[in-house]
C-alpha atoms as a PDB file:
ATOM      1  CA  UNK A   1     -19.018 -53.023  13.096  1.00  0.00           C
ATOM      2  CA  UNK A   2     -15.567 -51.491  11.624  1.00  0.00           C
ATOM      3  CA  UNK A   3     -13.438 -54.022  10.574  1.00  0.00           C
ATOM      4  CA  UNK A   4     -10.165 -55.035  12.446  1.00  0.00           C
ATOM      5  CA  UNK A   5      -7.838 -54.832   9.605  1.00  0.00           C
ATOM      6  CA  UNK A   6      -5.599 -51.830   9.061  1.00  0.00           C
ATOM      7  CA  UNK A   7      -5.945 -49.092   6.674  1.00  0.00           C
ATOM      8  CA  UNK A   8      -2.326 -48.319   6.081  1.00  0.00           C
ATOM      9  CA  UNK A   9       0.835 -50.046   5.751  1.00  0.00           C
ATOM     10  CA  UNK A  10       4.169 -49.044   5.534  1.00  0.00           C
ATOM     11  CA  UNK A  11       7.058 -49.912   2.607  1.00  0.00           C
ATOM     12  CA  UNK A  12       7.908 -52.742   4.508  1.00  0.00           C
ATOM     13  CA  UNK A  13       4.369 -53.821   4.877  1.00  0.00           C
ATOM     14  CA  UNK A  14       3.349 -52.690   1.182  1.00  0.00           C
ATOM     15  CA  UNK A  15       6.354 -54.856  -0.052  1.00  0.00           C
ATOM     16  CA  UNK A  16       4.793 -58.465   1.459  1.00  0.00           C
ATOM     17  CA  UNK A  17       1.607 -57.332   0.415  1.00  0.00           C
ATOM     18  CA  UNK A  18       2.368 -57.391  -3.577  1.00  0.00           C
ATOM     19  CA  UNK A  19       5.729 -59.104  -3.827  1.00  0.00           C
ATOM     20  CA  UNK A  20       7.677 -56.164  -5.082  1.00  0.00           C
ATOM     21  CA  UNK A  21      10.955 -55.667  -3.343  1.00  0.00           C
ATOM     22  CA  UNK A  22      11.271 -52.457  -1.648  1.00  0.00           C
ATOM     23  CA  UNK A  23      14.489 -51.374  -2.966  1.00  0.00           C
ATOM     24  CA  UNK A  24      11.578 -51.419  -7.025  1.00  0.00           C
ATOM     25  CA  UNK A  25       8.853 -49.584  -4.365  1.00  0.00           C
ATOM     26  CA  UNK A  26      11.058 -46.882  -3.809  1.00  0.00           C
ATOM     27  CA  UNK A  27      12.490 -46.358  -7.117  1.00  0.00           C
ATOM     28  CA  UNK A  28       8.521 -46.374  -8.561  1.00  0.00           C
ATOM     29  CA  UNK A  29       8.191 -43.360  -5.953  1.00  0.00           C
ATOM     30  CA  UNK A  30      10.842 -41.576  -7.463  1.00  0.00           C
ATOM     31  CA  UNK A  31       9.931 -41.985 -11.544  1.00  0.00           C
ATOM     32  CA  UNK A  32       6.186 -42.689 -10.522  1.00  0.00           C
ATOM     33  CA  UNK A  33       4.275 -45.431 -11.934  1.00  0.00           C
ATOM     34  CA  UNK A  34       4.379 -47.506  -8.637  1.00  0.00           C
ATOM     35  CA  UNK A  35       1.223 -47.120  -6.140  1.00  0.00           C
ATOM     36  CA  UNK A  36      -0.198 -44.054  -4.795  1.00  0.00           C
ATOM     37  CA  UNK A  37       1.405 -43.446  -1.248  1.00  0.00           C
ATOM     38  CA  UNK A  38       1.388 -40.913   1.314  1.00  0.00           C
ATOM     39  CA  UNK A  39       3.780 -39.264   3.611  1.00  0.00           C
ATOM     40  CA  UNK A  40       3.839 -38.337   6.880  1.00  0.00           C
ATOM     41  CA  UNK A  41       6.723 -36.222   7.839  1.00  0.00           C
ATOM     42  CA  UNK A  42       9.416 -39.124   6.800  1.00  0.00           C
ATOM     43  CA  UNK A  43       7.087 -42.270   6.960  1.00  0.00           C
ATOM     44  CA  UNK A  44       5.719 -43.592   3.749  1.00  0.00           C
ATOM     45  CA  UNK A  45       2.681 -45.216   4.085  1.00  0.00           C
ATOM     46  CA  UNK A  46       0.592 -47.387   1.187  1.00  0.00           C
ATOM     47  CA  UNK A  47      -3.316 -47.599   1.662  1.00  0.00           C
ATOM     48  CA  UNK A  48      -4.428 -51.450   1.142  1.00  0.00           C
ATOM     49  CA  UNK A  49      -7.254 -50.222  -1.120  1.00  0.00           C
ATOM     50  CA  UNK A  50      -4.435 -48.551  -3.778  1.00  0.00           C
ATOM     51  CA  UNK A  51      -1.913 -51.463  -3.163  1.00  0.00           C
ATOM     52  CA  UNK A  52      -5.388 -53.912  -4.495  1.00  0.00           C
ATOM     53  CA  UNK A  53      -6.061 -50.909  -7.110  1.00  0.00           C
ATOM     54  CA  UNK A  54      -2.170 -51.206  -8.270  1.00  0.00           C
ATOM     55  CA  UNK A  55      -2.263 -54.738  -8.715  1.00  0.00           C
ATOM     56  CA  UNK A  56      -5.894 -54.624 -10.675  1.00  0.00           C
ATOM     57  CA  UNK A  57      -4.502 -52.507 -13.124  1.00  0.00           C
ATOM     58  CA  UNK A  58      -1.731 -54.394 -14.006  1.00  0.00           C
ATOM     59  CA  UNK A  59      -3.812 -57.630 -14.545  1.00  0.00           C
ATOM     60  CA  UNK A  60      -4.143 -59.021 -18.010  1.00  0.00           C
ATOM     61  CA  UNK A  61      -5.628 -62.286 -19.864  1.00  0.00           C
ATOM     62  CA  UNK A  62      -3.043 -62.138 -22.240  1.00  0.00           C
ATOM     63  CA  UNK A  63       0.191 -61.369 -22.991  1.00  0.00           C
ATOM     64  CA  UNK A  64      -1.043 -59.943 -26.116  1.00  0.00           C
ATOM     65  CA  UNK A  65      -3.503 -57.692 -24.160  1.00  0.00           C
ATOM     66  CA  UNK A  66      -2.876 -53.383 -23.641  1.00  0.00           C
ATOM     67  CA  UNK A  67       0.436 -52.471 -22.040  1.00  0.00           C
ATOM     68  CA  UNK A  68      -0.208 -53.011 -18.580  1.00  0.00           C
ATOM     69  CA  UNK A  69       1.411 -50.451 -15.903  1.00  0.00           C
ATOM     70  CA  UNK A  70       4.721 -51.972 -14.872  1.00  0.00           C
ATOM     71  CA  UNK A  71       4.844 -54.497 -11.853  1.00  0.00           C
ATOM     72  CA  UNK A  72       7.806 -55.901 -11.376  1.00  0.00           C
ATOM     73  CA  UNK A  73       7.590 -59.734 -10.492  1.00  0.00           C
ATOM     74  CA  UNK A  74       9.753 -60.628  -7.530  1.00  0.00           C
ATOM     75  CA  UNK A  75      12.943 -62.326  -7.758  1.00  0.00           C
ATOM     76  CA  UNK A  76      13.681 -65.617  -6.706  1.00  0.00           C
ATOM     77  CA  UNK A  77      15.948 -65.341  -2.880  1.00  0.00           C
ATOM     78  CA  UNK A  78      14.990 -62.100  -1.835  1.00  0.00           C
ATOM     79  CA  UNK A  79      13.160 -61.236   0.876  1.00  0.00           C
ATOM     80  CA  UNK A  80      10.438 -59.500  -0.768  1.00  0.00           C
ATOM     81  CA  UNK A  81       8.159 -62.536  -0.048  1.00  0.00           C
ATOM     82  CA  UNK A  82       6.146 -62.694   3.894  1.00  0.00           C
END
């Protein structure tokens, strides 16, 4: 049975979905280092699987653990958060 859920999500959607305000999502697609994304004609759209991928990378045990890729943490009053 294929599962329900959605494949893609947009910047909107991708922003809820890891807590990074989309204003930071946008600037990561500029300079890079944010997650992979694809475009069709002007949509941006974020696979779940690279979003979960993203976020995986940039976990750590410690802060004294390999230079993670940069997430941004989400700031306090924004709307960032679902």
């Amino acid at each position: 049975m294929e599962s329900l859920e959605p494949e893609f999500t947009d910047t909107l959607g991708a922003s809820r979905f890891t807590s990074v305000p989309v204003a930071t999502l946008a600037t990561l697609r500029v300079r890079g280092g944010g997650p992979a994304f694809s475009k069709a004609r002007t949509r941006v759209l974020y696979s779940y699987r690279d979003l979960r991928d993203w976020l995986e990378q940039a976990s750590r045990t410690s802060t004294s653990a390999a230079e993670a890729p940069f997430v941004p943490t989400p700031r306090i009053g924004t709307n960032a958060m679902p």
